[in-house]
C-alpha atoms as a PDB file:
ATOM      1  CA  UNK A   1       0.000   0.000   0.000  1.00  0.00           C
ATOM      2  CA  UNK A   2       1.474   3.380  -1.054  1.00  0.00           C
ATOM      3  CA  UNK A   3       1.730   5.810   1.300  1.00  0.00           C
ATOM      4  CA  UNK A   4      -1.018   8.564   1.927  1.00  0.00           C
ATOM      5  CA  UNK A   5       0.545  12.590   0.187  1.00  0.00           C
ATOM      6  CA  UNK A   6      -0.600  15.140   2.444  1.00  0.00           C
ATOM      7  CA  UNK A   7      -0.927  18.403   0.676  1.00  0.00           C
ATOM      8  CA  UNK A   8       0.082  21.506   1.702  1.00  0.00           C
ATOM      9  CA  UNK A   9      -3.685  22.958   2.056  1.00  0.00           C
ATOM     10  CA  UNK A  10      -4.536  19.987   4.404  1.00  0.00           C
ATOM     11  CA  UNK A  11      -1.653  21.047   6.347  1.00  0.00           C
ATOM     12  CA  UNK A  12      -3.126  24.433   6.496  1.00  0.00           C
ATOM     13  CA  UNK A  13      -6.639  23.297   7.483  1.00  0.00           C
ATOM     14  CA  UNK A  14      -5.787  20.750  10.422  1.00  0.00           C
ATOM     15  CA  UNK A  15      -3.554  23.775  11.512  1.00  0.00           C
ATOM     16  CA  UNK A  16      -6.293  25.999  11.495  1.00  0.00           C
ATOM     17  CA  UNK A  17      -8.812  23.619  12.860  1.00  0.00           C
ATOM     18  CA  UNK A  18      -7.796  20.210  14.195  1.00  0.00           C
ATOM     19  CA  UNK A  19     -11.490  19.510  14.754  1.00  0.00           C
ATOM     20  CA  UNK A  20     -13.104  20.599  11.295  1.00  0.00           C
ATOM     21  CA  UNK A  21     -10.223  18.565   9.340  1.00  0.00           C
ATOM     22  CA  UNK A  22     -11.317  15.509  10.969  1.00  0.00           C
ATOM     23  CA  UNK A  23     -14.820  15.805  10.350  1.00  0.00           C
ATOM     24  CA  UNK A  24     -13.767  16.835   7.079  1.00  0.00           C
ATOM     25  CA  UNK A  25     -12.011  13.674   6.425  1.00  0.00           C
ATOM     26  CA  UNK A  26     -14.648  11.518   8.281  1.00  0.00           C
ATOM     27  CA  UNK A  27     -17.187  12.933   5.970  1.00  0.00           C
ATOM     28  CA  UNK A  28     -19.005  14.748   8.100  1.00  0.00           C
ATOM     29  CA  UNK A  29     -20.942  17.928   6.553  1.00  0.00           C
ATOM     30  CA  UNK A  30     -19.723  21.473   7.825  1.00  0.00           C
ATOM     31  CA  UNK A  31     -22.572  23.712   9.115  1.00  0.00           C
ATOM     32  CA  UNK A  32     -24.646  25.846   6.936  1.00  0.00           C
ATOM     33  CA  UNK A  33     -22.671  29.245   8.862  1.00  0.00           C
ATOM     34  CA  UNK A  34     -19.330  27.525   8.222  1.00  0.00           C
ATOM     35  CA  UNK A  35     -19.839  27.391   4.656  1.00  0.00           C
ATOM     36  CA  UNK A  36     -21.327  30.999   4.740  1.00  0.00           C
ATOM     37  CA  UNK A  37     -17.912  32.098   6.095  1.00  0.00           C
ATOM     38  CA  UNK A  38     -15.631  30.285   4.196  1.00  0.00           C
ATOM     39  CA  UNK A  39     -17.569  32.257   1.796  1.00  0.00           C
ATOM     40  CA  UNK A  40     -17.085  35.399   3.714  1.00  0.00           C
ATOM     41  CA  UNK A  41     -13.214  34.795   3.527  1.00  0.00           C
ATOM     42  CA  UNK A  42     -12.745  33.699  -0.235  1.00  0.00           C
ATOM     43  CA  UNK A  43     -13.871  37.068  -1.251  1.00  0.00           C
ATOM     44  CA  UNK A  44     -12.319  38.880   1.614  1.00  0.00           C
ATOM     45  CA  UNK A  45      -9.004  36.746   0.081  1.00  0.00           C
ATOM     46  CA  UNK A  46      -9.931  37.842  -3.773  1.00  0.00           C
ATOM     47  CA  UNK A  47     -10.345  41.373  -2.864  1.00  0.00           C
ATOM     48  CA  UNK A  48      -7.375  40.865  -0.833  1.00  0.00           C
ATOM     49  CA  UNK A  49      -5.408  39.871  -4.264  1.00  0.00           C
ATOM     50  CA  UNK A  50      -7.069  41.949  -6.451  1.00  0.00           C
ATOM     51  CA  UNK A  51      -5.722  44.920  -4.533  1.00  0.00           C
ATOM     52  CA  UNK A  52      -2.515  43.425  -4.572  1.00  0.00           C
ATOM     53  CA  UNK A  53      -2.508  42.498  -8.440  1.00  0.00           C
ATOM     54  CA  UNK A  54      -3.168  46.491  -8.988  1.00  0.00           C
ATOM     55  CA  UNK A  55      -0.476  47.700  -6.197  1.00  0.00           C
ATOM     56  CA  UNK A  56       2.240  45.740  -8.154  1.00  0.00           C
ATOM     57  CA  UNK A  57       0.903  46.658 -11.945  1.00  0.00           C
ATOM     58  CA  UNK A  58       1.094  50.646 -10.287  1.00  0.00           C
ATOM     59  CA  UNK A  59       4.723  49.346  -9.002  1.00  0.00           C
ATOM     60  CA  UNK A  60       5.901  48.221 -12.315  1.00  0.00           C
ATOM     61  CA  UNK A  61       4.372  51.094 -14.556  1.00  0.00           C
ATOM     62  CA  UNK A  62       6.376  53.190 -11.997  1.00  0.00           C
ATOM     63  CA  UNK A  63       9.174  51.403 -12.097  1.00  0.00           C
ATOM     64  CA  UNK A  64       9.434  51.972 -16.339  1.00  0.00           C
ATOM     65  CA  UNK A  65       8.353  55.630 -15.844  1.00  0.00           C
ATOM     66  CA  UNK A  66      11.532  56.096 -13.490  1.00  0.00           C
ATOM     67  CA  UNK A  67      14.100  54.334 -15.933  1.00  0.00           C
ATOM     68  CA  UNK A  68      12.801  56.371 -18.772  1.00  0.00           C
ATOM     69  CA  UNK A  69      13.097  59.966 -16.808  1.00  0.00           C
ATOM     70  CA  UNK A  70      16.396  58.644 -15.467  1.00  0.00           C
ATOM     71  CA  UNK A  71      17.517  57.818 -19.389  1.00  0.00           C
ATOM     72  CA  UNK A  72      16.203  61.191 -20.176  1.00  0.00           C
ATOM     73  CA  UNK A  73      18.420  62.776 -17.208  1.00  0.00           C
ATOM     74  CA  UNK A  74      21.279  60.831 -18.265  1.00  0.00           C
ATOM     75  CA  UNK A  75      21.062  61.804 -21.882  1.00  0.00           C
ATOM     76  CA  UNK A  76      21.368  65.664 -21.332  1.00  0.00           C
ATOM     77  CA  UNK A  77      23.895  65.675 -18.900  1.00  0.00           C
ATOM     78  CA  UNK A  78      25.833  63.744 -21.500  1.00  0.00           C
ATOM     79  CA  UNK A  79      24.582  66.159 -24.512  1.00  0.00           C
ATOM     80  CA  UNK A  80      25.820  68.914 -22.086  1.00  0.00           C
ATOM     81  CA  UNK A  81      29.101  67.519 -21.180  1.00  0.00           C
ATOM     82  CA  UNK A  82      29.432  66.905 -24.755  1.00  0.00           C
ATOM     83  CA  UNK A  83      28.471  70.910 -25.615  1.00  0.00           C
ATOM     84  CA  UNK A  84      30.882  71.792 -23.275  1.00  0.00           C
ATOM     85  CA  UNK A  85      33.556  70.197 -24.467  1.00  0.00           C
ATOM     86  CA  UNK A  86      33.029  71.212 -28.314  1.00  0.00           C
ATOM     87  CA  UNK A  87      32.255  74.638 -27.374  1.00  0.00           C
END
Protein backbone atom coordinates (compact mmCIF):
# COMPACT_ATOMS: atom_id res chain seq x y z
CA UNK A 1 0.00 0.00 0.00
CA UNK A 2 1.47 3.38 -1.05
CA UNK A 3 1.73 5.81 1.30
CA UNK A 4 -1.02 8.56 1.93
CA UNK A 5 0.54 12.59 0.19
CA UNK A 6 -0.60 15.14 2.44
CA UNK A 7 -0.93 18.40 0.68
CA UNK A 8 0.08 21.51 1.70
CA UNK A 9 -3.68 22.96 2.06
CA UNK A 10 -4.54 19.99 4.40
CA UNK A 11 -1.65 21.05 6.35
CA UNK A 12 -3.13 24.43 6.50
CA UNK A 13 -6.64 23.30 7.48
CA UNK A 14 -5.79 20.75 10.42
CA UNK A 15 -3.55 23.78 11.51
CA UNK A 16 -6.29 26.00 11.49
CA UNK A 17 -8.81 23.62 12.86
CA UNK A 18 -7.80 20.21 14.19
CA UNK A 19 -11.49 19.51 14.75
CA UNK A 20 -13.10 20.60 11.29
CA UNK A 21 -10.22 18.57 9.34
CA UNK A 22 -11.32 15.51 10.97
CA UNK A 23 -14.82 15.80 10.35
CA UNK A 24 -13.77 16.83 7.08
CA UNK A 25 -12.01 13.67 6.43
CA UNK A 26 -14.65 11.52 8.28
CA UNK A 27 -17.19 12.93 5.97
CA UNK A 28 -19.01 14.75 8.10
CA UNK A 29 -20.94 17.93 6.55
CA UNK A 30 -19.72 21.47 7.82
CA UNK A 31 -22.57 23.71 9.12
CA UNK A 32 -24.65 25.85 6.94
CA UNK A 33 -22.67 29.24 8.86
CA UNK A 34 -19.33 27.53 8.22
CA UNK A 35 -19.84 27.39 4.66
CA UNK A 36 -21.33 31.00 4.74
CA UNK A 37 -17.91 32.10 6.09
CA UNK A 38 -15.63 30.29 4.20
CA UNK A 39 -17.57 32.26 1.80
CA UNK A 40 -17.08 35.40 3.71
CA UNK A 41 -13.21 34.79 3.53
CA UNK A 42 -12.75 33.70 -0.23
CA UNK A 43 -13.87 37.07 -1.25
CA UNK A 44 -12.32 38.88 1.61
CA UNK A 45 -9.00 36.75 0.08
CA UNK A 46 -9.93 37.84 -3.77
CA UNK A 47 -10.34 41.37 -2.86
CA UNK A 48 -7.38 40.86 -0.83
CA UNK A 49 -5.41 39.87 -4.26
CA UNK A 50 -7.07 41.95 -6.45
CA UNK A 51 -5.72 44.92 -4.53
CA UNK A 52 -2.51 43.43 -4.57
CA UNK A 53 -2.51 42.50 -8.44
CA UNK A 54 -3.17 46.49 -8.99
CA UNK A 55 -0.48 47.70 -6.20
CA UNK A 56 2.24 45.74 -8.15
CA UNK A 57 0.90 46.66 -11.94
CA UNK A 58 1.09 50.65 -10.29
CA UNK A 59 4.72 49.35 -9.00
CA UNK A 60 5.90 48.22 -12.31
CA UNK A 61 4.37 51.09 -14.56
CA UNK A 62 6.38 53.19 -12.00
CA UNK A 63 9.17 51.40 -12.10
CA UNK A 64 9.43 51.97 -16.34
CA UNK A 65 8.35 55.63 -15.84
CA UNK A 66 11.53 56.10 -13.49
CA UNK A 67 14.10 54.33 -15.93
CA UNK A 68 12.80 56.37 -18.77
CA UNK A 69 13.10 59.97 -16.81
CA UNK A 70 16.40 58.64 -15.47
CA UNK A 71 17.52 57.82 -19.39
CA UNK A 72 16.20 61.19 -20.18
CA UNK A 73 18.42 62.78 -17.21
CA UNK A 74 21.28 60.83 -18.27
CA UNK A 75 21.06 61.80 -21.88
CA UNK A 76 21.37 65.66 -21.33
CA UNK A 77 23.89 65.67 -18.90
CA UNK A 78 25.83 63.74 -21.50
CA UNK A 79 24.58 66.16 -24.51
CA UNK A 80 25.82 68.91 -22.09
CA UNK A 81 29.10 67.52 -21.18
CA UNK A 82 29.43 66.90 -24.75
CA UNK A 83 28.47 70.91 -25.61
CA UNK A 84 30.88 71.79 -23.27
CA UNK A 85 33.56 70.20 -24.47
CA UNK A 86 33.03 71.21 -28.31
CA UNK A 87 32.26 74.64 -27.37
Amino acid sequence: MAPRVITASEVREYVFCPRSWAYWHRGVPAPPEALEQREDRLEYGNRSHRKHGEAVCRASRQLGYGTGLAGLGLAVVILGVVWLCFA
